[in-house]
C-alpha atoms as a PDB file:
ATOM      1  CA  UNK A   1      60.437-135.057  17.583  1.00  0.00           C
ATOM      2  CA  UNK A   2      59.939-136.390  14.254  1.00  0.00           C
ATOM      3  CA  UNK A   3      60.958-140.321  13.598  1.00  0.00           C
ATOM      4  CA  UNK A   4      63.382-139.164  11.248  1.00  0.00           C
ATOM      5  CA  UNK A   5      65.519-136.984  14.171  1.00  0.00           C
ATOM      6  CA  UNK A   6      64.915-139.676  16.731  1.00  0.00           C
ATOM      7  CA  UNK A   7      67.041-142.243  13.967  1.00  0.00           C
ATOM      8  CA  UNK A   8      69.419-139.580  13.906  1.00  0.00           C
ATOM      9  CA  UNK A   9      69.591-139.287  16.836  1.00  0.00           C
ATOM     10  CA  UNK A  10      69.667-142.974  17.963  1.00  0.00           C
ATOM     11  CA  UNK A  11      72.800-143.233  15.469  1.00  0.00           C
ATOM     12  CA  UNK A  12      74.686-140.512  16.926  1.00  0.00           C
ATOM     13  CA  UNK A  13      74.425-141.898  20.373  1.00  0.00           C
ATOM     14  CA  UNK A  14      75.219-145.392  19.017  1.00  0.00           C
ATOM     15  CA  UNK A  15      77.898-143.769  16.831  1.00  0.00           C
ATOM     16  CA  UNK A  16      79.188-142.077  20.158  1.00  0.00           C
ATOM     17  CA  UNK A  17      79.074-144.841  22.301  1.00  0.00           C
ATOM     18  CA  UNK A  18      80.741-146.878  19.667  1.00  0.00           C
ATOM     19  CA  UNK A  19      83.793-144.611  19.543  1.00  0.00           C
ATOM     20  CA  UNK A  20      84.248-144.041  23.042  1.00  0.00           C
ATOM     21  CA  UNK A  21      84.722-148.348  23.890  1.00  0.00           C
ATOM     22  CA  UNK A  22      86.714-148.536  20.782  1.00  0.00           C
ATOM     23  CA  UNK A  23      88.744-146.082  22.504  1.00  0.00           C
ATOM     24  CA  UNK A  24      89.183-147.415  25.506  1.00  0.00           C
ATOM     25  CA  UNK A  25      90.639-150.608  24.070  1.00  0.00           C
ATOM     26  CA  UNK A  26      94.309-150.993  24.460  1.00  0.00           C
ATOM     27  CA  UNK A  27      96.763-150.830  21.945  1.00  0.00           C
ATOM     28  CA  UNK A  28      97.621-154.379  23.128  1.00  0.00           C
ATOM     29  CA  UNK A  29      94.849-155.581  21.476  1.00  0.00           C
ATOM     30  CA  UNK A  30      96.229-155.129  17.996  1.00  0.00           C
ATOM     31  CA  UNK A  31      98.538-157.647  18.624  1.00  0.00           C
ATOM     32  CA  UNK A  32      96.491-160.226  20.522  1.00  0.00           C
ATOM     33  CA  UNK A  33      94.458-161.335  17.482  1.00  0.00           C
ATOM     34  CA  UNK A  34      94.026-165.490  17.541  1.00  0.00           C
ATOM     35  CA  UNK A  35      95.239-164.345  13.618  1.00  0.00           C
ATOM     36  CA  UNK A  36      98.109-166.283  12.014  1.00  0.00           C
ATOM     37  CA  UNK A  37      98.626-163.091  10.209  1.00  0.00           C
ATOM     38  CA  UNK A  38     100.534-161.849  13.583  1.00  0.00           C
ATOM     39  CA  UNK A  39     103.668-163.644  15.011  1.00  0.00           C
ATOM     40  CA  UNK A  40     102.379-165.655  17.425  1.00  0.00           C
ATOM     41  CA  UNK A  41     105.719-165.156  19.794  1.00  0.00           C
ATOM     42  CA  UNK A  42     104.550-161.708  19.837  1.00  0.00           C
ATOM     43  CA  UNK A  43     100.597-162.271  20.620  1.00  0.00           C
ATOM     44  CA  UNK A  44     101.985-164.240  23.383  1.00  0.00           C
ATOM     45  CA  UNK A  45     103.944-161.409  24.616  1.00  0.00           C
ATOM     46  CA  UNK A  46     100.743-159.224  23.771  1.00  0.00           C
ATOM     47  CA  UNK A  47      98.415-161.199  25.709  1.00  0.00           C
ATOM     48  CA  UNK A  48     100.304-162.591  28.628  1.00  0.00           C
ATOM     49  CA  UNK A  49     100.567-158.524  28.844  1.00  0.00           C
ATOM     50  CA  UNK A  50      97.043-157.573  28.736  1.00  0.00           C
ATOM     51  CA  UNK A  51      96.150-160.641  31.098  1.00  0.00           C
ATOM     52  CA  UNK A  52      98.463-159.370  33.509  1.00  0.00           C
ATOM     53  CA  UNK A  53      97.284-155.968  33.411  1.00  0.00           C
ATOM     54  CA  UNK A  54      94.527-156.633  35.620  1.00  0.00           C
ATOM     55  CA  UNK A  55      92.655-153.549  34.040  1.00  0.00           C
ATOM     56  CA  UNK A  56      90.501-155.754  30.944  1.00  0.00           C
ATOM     57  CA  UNK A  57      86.602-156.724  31.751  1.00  0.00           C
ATOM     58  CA  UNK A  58      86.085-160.415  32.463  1.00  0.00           C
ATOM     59  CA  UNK A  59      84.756-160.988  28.795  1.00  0.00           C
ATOM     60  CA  UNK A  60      87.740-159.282  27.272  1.00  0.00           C
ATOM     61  CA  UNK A  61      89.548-161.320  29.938  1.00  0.00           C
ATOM     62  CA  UNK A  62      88.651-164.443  28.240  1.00  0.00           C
ATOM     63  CA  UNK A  63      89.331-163.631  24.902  1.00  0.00           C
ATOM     64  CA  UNK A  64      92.896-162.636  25.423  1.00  0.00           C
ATOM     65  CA  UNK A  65      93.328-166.400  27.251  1.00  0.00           C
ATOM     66  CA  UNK A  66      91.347-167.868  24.098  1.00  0.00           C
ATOM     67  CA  UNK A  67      93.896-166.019  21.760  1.00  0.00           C
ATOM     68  CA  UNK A  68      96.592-166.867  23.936  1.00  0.00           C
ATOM     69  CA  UNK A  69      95.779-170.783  23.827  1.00  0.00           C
ATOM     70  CA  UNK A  70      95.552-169.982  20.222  1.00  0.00           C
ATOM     71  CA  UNK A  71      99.503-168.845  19.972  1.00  0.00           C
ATOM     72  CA  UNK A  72     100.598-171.438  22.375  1.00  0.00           C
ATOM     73  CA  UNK A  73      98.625-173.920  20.318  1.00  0.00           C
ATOM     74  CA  UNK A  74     100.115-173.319  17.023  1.00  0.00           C
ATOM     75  CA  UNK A  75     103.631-173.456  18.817  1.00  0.00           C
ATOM     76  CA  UNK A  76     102.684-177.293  19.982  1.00  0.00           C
ATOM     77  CA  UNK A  77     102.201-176.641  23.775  1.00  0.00           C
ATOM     78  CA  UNK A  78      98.927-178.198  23.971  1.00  0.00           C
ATOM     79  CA  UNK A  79      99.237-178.197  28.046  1.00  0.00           C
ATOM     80  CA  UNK A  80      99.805-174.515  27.842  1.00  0.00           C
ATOM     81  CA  UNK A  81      97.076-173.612  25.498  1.00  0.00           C
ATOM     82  CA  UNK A  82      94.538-175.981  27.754  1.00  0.00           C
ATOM     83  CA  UNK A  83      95.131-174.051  30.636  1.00  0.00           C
ATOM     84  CA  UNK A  84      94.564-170.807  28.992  1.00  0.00           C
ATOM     85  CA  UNK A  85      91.231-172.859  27.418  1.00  0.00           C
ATOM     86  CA  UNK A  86      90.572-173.824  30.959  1.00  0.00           C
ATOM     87  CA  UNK A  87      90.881-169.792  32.199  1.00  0.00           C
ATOM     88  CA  UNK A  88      88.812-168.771  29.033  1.00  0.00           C
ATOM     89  CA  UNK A  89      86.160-171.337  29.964  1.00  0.00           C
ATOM     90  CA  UNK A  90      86.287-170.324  33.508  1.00  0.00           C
ATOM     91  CA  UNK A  91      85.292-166.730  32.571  1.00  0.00           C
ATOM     92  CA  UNK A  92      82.768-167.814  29.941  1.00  0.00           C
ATOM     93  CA  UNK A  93      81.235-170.626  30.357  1.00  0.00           C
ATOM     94  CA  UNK A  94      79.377-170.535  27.315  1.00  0.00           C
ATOM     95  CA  UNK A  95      82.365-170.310  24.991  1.00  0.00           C
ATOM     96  CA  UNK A  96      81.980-173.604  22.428  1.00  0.00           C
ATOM     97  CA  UNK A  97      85.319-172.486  20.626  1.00  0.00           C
ATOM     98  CA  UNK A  98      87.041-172.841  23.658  1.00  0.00           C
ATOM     99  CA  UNK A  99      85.302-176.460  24.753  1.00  0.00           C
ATOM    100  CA  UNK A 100      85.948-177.395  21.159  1.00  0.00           C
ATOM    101  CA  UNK A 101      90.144-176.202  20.512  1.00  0.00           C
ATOM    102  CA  UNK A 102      90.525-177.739  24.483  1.00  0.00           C
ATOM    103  CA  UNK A 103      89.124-180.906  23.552  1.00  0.00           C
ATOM    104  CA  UNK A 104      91.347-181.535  20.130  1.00  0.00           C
ATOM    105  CA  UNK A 105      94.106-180.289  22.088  1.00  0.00           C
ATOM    106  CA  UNK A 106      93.558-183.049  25.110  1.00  0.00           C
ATOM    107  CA  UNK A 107      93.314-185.238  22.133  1.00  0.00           C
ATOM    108  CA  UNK A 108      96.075-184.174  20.900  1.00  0.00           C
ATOM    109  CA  UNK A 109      97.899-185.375  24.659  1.00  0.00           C
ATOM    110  CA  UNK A 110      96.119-188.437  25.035  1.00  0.00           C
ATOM    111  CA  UNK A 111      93.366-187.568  27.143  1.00  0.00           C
ATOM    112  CA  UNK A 112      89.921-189.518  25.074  1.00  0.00           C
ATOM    113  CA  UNK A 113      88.252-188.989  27.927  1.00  0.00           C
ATOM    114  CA  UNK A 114      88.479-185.202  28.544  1.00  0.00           C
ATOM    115  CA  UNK A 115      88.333-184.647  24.541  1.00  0.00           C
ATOM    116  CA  UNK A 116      85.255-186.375  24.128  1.00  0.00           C
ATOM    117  CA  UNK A 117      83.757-184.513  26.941  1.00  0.00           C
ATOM    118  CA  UNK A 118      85.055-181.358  25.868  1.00  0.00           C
ATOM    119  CA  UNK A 119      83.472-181.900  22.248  1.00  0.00           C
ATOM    120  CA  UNK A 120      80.311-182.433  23.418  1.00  0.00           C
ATOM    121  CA  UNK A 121      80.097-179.367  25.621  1.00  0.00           C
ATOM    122  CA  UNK A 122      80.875-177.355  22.712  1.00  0.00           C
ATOM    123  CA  UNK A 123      77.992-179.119  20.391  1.00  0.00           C
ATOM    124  CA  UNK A 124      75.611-179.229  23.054  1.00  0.00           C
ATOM    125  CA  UNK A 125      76.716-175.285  23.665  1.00  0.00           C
ATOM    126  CA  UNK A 126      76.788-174.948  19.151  1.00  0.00           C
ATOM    127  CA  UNK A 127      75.064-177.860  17.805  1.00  0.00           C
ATOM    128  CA  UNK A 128      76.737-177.049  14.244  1.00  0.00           C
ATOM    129  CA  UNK A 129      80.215-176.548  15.933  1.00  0.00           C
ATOM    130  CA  UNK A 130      81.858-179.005  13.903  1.00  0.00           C
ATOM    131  CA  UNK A 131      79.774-178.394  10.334  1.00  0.00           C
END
């Protein structure tokens, strides 16, 4: 097989593969975004629906609590949006977004303590989080 018809090859099966998870991604998804651009009253509805569904992947899992703290962020219910930060967190660990929103949102209560340890889990996690 030539090197050209393996790269065609190795495209088609990317192509494939790419297609096929797109696919498999529910139509829930289109309104769980994080995005201002969507009402967040309905990406609440969206994601409290997918998290329920019991049927996403733990990493998909975690983004629709991240884009849920999102909505319930921009709606002012900071002790909402830091439990979904807390689930999100729980599911990846590794998630500096998550540390970082959590910790201006404890702020945001009154909690120094948990904001400033939040922030510096997310910077030691992305040292140019907050550039």
């Amino acid at each position: 097989m030539s090197v050209t018809s393996r790269c065609v090859s190795a495209i088609l099966v990317l192509t494939a593969t790419t297609i096929c998870v797109n696919a498999q991604l529910s139509p829930l998804w289109r309104g769980c975004t994080g995005n201002p651009d969507i009402d967040w009253d309905q990406q609440l509805k969206n994601c409290t629906a997918l998290i329920q569904s019991g049927t996403e992947q733990k990493e998909n899992l975690a983004i629709a609590f991240y884009n849920r703290a999102l909505a319930y962020e921009s709606k002012y219910d900071y002790v909402r949006a830091i439990a979904d930060y807390d689930e999100a967190i729980r599911l990846n660990p590794n998630d500096a977004d998550a540390f970082l929103y959590r910790g201006l949102d404890k702020e945001r209560i009154g909690d120094k303590a948990g904001a400033e340890a939040d922030i510096t889990a997310a910077e030691r996690i992305n040292p140019n989080i907050r550039k």
